[in-house]
N, C-alpha and C. Protein backbone atom coordinates (compact mmCIF):
# COMPACT_ATOMS: atom_id res chain seq x y z
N UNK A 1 -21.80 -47.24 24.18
CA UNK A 1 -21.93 -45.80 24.08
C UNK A 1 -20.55 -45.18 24.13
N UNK A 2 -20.15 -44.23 23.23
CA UNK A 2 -19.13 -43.72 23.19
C UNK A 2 -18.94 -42.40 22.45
N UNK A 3 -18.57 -41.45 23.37
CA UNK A 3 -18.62 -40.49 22.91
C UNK A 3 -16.61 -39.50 22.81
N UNK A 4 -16.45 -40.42 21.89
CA UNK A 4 -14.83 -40.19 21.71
C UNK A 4 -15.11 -39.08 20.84
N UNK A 5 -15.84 -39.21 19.48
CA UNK A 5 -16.09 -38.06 18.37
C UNK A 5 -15.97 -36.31 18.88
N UNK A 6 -17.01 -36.93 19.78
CA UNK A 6 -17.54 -35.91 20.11
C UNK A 6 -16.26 -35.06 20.92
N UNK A 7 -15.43 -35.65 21.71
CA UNK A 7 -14.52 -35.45 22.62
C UNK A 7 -13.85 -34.36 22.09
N UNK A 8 -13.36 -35.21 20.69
CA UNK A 8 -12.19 -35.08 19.86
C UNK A 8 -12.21 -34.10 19.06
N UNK A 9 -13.70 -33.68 18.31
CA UNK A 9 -14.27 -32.11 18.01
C UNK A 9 -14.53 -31.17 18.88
N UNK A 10 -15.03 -31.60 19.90
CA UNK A 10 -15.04 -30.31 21.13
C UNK A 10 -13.17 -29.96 21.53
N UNK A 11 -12.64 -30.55 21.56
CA UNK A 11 -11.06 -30.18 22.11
C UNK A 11 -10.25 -29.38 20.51
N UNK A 12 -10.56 -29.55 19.05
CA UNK A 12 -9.87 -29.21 17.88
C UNK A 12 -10.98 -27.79 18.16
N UNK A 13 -12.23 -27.70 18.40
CA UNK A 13 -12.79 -26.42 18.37
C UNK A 13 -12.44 -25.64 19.25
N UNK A 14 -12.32 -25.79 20.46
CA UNK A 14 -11.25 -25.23 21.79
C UNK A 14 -10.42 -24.60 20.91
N UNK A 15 -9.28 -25.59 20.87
CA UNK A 15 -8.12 -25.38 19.97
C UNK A 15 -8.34 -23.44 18.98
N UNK A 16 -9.22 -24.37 18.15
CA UNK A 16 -8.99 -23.15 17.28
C UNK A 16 -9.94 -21.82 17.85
N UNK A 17 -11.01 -21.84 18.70
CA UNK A 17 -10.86 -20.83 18.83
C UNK A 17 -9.95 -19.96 19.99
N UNK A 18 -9.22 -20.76 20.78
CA UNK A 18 -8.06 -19.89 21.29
C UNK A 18 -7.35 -19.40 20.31
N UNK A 19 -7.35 -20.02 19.49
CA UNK A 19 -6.14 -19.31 18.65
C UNK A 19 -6.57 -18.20 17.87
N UNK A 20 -7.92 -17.91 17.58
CA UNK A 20 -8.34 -17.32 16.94
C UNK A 20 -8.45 -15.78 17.53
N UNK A 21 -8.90 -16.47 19.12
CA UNK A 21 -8.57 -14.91 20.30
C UNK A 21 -7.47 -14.87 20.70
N UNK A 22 -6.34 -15.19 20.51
CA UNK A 22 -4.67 -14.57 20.33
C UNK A 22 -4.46 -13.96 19.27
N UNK A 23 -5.15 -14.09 18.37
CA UNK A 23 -4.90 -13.45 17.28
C UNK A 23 -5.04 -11.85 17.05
N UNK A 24 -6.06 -11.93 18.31
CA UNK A 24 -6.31 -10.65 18.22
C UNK A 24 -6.92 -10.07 19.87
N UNK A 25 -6.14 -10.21 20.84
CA UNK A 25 -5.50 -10.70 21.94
C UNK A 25 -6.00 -9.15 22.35
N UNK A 26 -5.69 -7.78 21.64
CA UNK A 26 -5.64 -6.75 22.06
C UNK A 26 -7.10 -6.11 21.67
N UNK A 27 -7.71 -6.77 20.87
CA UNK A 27 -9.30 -7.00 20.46
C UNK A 27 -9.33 -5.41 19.61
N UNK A 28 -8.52 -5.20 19.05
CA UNK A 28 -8.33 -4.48 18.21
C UNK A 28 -8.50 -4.29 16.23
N UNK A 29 -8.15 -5.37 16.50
CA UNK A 29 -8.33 -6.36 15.20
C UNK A 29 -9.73 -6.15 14.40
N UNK A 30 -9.76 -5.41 13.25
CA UNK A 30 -11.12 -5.39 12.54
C UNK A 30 -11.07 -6.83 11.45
N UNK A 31 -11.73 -6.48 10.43
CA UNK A 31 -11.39 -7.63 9.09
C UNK A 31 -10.00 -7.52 8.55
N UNK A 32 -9.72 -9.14 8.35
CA UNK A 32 -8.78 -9.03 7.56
C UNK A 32 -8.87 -8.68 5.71
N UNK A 33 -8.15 -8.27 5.52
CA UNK A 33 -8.89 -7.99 4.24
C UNK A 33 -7.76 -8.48 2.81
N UNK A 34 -7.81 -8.71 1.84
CA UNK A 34 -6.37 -8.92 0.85
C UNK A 34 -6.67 -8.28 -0.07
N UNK A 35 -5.78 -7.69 -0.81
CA UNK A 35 -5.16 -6.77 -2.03
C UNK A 35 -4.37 -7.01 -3.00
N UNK A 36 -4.69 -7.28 -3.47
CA UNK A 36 -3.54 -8.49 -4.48
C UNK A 36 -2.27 -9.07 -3.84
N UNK A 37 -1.66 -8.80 -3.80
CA UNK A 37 -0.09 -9.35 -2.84
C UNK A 37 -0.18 -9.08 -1.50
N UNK A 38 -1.37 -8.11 -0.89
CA UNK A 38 -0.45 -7.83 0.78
C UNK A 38 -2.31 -8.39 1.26
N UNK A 39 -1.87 -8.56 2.94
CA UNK A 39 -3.01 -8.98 3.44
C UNK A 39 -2.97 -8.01 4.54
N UNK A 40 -3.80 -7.33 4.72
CA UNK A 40 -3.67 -5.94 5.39
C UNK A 40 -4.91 -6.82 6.90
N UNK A 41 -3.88 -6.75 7.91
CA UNK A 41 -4.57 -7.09 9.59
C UNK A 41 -4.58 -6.33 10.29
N UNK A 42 -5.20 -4.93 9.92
CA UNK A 42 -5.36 -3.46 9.96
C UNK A 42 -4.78 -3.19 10.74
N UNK A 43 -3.55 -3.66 11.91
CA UNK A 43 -2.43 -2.73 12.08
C UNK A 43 -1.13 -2.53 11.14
N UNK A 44 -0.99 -4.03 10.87
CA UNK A 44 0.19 -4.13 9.71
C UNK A 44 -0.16 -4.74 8.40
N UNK A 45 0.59 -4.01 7.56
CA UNK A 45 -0.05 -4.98 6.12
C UNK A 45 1.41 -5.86 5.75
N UNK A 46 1.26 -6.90 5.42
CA UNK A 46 2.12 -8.04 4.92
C UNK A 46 2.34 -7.70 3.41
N UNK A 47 2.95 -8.04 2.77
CA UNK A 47 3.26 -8.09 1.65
C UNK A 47 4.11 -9.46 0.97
N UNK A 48 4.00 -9.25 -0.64
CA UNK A 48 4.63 -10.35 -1.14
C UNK A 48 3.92 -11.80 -1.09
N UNK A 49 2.64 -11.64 -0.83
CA UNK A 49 1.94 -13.33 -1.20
C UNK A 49 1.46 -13.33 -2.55
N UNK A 50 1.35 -14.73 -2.69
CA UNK A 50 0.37 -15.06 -4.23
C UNK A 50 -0.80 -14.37 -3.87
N UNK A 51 -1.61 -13.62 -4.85
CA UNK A 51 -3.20 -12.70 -4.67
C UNK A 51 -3.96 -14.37 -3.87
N UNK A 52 -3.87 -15.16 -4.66
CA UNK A 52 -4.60 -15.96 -3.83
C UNK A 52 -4.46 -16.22 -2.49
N UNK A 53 -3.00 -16.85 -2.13
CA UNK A 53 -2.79 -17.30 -0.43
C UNK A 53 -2.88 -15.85 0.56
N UNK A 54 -2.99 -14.65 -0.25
CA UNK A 54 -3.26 -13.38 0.22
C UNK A 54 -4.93 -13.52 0.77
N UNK A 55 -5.88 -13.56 -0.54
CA UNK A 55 -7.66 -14.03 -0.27
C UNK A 55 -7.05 -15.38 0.94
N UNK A 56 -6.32 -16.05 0.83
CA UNK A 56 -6.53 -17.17 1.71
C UNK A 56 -6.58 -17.04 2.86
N UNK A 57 -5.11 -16.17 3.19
CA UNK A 57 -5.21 -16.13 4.90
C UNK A 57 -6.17 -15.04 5.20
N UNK A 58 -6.41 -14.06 4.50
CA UNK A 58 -7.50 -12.78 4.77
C UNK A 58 -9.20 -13.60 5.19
N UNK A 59 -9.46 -14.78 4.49
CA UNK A 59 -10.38 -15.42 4.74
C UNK A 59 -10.72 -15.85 6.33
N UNK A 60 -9.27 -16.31 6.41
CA UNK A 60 -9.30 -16.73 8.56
C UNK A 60 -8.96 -15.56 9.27
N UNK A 61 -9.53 -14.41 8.91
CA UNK A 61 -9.45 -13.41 10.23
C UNK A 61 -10.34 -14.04 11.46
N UNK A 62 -9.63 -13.95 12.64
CA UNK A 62 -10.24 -14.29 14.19
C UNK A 62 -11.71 -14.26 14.29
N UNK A 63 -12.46 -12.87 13.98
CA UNK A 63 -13.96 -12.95 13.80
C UNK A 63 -14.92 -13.75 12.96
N UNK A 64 -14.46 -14.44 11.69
CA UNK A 64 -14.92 -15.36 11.08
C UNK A 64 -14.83 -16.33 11.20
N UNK A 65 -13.31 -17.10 11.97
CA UNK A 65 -12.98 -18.41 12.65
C UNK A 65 -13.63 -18.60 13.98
N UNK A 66 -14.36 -17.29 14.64
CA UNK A 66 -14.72 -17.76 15.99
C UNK A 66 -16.12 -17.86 15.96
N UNK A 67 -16.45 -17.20 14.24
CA UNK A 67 -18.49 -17.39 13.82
C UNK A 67 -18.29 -19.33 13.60
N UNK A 68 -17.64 -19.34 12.50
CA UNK A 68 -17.73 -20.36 12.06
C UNK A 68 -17.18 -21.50 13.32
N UNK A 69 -16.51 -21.45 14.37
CA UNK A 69 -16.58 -22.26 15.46
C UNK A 69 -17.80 -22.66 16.33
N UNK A 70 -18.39 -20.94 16.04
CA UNK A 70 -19.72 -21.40 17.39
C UNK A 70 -20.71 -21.79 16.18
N UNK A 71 -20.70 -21.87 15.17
CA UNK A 71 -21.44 -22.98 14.43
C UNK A 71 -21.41 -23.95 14.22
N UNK A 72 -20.68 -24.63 14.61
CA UNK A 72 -19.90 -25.69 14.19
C UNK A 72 -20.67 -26.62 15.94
N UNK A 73 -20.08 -26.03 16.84
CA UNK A 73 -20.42 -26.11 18.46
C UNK A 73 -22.25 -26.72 18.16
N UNK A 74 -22.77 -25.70 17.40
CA UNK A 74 -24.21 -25.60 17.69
C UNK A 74 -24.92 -26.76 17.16
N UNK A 75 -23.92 -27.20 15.48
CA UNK A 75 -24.43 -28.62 14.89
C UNK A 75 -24.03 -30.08 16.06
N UNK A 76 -22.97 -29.77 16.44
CA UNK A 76 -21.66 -30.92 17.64
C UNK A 76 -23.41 -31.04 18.75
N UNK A 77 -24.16 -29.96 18.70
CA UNK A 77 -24.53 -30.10 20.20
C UNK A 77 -25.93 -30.69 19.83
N UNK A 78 -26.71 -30.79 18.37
CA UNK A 78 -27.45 -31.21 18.27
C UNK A 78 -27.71 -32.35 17.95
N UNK A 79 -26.49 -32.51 17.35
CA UNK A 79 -26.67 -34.03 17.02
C UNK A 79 -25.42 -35.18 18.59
N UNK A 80 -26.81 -35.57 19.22
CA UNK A 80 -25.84 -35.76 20.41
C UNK A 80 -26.29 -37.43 20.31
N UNK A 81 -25.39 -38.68 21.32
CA UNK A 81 -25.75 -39.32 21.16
C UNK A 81 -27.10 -40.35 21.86
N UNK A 82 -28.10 -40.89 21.17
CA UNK A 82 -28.72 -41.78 21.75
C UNK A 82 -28.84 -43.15 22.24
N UNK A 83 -28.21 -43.20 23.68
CA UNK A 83 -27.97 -44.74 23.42
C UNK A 83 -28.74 -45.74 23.99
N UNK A 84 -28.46 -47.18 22.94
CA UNK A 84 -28.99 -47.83 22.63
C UNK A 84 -29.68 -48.84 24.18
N UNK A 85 -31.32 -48.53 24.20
CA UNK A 85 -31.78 -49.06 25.77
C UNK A 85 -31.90 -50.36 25.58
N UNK A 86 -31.89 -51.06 24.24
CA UNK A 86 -33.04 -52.49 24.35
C UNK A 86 -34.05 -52.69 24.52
N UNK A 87 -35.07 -51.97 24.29
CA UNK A 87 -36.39 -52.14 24.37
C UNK A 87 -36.83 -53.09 23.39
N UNK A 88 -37.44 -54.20 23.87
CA UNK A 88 -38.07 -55.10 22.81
C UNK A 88 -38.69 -54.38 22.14
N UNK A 89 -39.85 -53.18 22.32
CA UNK A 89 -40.97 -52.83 21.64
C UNK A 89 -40.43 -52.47 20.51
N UNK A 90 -39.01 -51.69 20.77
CA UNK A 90 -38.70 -50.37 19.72
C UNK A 90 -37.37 -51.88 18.50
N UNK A 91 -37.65 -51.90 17.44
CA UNK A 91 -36.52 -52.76 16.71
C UNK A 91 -35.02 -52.16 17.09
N UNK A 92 -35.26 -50.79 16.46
CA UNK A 92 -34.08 -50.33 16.19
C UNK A 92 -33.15 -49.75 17.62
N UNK A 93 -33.72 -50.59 18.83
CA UNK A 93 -33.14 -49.67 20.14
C UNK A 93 -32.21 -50.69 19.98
N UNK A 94 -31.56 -52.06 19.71
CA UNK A 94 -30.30 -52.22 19.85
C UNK A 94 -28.90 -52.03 19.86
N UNK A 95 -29.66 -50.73 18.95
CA UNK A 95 -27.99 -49.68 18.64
C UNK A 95 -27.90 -48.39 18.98
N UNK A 96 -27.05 -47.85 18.94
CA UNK A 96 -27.03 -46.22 19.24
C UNK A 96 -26.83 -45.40 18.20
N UNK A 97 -27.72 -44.62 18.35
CA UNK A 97 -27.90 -43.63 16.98
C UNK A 97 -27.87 -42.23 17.55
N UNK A 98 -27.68 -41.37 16.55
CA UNK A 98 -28.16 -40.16 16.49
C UNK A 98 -29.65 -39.16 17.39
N UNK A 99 -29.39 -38.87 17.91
CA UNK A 99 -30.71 -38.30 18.76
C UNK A 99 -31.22 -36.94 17.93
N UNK A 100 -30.50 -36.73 17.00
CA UNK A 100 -31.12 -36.08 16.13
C UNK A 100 -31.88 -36.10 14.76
N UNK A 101 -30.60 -37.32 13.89
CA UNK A 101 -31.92 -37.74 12.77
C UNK A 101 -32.11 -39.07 12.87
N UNK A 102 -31.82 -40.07 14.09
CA UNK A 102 -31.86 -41.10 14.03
C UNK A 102 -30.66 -42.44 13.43
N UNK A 103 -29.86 -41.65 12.81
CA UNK A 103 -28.84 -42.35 11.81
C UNK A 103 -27.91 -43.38 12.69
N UNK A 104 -27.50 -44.06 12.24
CA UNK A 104 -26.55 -44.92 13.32
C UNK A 104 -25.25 -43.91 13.76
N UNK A 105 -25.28 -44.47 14.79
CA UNK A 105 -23.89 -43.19 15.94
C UNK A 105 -22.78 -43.75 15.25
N UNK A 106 -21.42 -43.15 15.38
CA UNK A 106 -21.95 -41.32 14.98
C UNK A 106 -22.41 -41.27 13.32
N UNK A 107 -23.66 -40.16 13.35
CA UNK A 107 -23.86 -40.01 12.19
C UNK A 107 -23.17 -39.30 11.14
N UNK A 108 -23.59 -39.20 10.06
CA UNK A 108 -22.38 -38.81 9.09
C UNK A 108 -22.68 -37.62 8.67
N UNK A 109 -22.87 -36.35 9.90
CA UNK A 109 -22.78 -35.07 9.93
C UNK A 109 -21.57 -34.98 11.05
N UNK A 110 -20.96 -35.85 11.93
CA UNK A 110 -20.66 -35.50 12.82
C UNK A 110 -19.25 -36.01 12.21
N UNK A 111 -19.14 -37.22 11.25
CA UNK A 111 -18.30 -37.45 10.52
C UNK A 111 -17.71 -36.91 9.19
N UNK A 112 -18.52 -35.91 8.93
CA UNK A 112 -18.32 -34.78 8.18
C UNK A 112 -17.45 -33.47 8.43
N UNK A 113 -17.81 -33.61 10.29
CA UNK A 113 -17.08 -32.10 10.98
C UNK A 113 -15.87 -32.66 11.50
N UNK A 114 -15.82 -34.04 11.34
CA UNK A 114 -14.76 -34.46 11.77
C UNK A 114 -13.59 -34.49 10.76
N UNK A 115 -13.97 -34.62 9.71
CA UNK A 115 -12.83 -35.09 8.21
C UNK A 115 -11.83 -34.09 8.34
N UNK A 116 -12.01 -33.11 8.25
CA UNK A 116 -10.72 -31.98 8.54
C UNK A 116 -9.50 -32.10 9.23
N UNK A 117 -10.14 -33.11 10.30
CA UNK A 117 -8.77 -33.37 11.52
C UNK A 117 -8.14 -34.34 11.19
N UNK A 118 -8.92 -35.00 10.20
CA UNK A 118 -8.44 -36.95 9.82
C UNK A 118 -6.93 -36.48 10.49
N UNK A 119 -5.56 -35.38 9.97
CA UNK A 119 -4.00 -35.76 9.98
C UNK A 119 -4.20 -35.72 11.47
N UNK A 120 -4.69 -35.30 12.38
CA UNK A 120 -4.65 -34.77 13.56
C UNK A 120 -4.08 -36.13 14.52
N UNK A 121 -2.74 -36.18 15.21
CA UNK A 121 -2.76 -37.62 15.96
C UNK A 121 -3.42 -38.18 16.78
N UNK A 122 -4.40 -37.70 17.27
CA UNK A 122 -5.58 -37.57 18.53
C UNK A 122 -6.74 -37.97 17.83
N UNK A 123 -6.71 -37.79 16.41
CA UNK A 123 -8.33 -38.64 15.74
C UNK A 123 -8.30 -39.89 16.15
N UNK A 124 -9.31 -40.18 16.07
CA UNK A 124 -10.00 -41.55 16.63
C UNK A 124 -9.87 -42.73 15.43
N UNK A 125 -8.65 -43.67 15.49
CA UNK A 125 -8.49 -44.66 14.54
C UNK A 125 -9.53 -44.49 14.24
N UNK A 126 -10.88 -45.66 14.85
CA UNK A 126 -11.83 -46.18 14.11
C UNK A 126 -12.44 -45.53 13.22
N UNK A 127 -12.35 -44.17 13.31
CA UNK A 127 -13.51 -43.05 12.64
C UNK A 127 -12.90 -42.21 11.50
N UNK A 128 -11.76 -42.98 10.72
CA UNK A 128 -10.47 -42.76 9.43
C UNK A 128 -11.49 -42.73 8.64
N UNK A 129 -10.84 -41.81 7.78
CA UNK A 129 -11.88 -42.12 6.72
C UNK A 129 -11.99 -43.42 5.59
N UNK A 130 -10.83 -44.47 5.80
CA UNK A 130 -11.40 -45.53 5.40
C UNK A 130 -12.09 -46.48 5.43
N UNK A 131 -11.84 -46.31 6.70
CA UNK A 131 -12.92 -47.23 8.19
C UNK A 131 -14.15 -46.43 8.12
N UNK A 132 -14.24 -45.75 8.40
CA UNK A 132 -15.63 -44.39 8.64
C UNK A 132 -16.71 -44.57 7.62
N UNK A 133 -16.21 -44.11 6.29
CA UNK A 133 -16.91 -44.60 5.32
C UNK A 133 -17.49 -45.81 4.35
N UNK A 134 -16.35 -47.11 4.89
CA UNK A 134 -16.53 -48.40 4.42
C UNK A 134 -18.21 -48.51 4.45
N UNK A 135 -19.37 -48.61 3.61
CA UNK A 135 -20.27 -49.52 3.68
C UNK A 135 -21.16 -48.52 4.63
N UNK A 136 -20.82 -47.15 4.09
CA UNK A 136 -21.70 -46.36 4.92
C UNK A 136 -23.05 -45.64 4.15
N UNK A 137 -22.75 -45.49 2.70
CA UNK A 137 -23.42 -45.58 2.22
C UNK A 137 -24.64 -46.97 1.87
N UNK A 138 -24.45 -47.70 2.31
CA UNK A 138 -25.28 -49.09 2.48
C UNK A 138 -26.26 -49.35 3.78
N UNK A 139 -25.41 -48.51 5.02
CA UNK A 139 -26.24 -48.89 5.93
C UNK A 139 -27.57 -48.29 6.06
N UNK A 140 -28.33 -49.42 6.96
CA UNK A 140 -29.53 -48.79 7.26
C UNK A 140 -30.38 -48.77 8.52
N UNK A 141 -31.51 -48.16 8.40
CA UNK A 141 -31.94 -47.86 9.45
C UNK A 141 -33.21 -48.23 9.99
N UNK A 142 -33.54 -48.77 10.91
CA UNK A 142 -34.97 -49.67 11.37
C UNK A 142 -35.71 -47.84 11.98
N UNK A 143 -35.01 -47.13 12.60
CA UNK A 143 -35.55 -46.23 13.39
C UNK A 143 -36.21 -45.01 12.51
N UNK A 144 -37.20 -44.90 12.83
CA UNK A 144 -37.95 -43.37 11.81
C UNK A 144 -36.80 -42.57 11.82
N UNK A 145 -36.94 -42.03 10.41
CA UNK A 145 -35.84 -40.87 10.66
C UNK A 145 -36.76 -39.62 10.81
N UNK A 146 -36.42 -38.15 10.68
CA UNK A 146 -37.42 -37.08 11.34
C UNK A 146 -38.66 -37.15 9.88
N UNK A 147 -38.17 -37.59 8.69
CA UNK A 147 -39.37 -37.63 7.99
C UNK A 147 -40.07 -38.71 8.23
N UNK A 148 -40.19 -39.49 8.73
CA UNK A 148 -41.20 -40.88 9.55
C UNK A 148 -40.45 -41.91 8.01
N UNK A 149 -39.34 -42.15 7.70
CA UNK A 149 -38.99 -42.78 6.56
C UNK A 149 -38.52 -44.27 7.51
N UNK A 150 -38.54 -45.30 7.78
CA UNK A 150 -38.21 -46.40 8.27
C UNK A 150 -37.51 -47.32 7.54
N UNK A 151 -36.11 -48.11 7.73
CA UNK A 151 -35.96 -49.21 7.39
C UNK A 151 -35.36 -48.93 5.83
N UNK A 152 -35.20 -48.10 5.57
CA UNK A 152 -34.09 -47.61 4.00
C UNK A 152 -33.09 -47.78 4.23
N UNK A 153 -32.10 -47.84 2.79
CA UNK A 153 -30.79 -48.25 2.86
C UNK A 153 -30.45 -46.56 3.08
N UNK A 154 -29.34 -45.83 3.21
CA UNK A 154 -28.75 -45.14 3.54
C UNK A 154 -27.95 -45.11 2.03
């Protein structure tokens, strides 16, 4: 049982949303918004970006980085892990899976929220995305998944 993944997304979501409430520290801060060249952070407007990296940073205003965090939190918390008891009865209890769709731990939603950090030095070797994905599309699963599907390749 190991819950490093999990560790390692709960501490990058920390992360960003402190940063997201410094950003706007004086809670003053409405939307960010962009205008072709300037990105207006409704006390000061910036000027001189590409229209795009203008839409870009206007996209991470603090209130949308701290929605999209506690969503992020809410998938991290559902898919938690189940680990593996040994029950003769059950086949698939030799391993630890997913307590949410059953998938082998960690499943590849949790390795999905993870890909972003891959540069991060604190990611978890094993869970690279070359390692991560090797033969992941192949694996499979003895345990019902929530549609009662058993024993498919993945």
């Amino acid at each position: 049982m190991n819950n490093d993944l999990v560790a390692f997304l709960s501490a990058r979501l920390d992360e960003e949303a402190a940063l997201a409430q410094r950003c706007d520290e004086a809670g003053c801060c409405g939307k960010w918004t962009a205008r072709g060249d300037t990105v207006d952070f409704c006390q000061v407007d910036l000027t001189g970006f590409h229209p795009a990296i203008a839409q870009h940073v206007a996209l991470h205003d603090p209130a949308r980085v701290l929605r999209e965090v506690e969503a992020k939190r809410r998938v991290l918390s559902r898919h938690t892990l189940s680990p593996a008891e040994g029950d003769p009865e059950r086949p698939w209890d030799d391993r630890d899976d997913c307590q949410f769709d059953g998938d082998l731990w960690p499943c590849d939603d949790l390795l999905d929220l993870a890909l972003p950090y891959q540069d991060h030095p604190d990611f978890p070797e094993r869970y690279k995305p070359s390692r991560a994905t090797e033969g992941r599309s192949n694996r499979t699963t003895s345990a019902p998944d929530r549609a009662g599907n058993s024993g498919e390749s993945r």
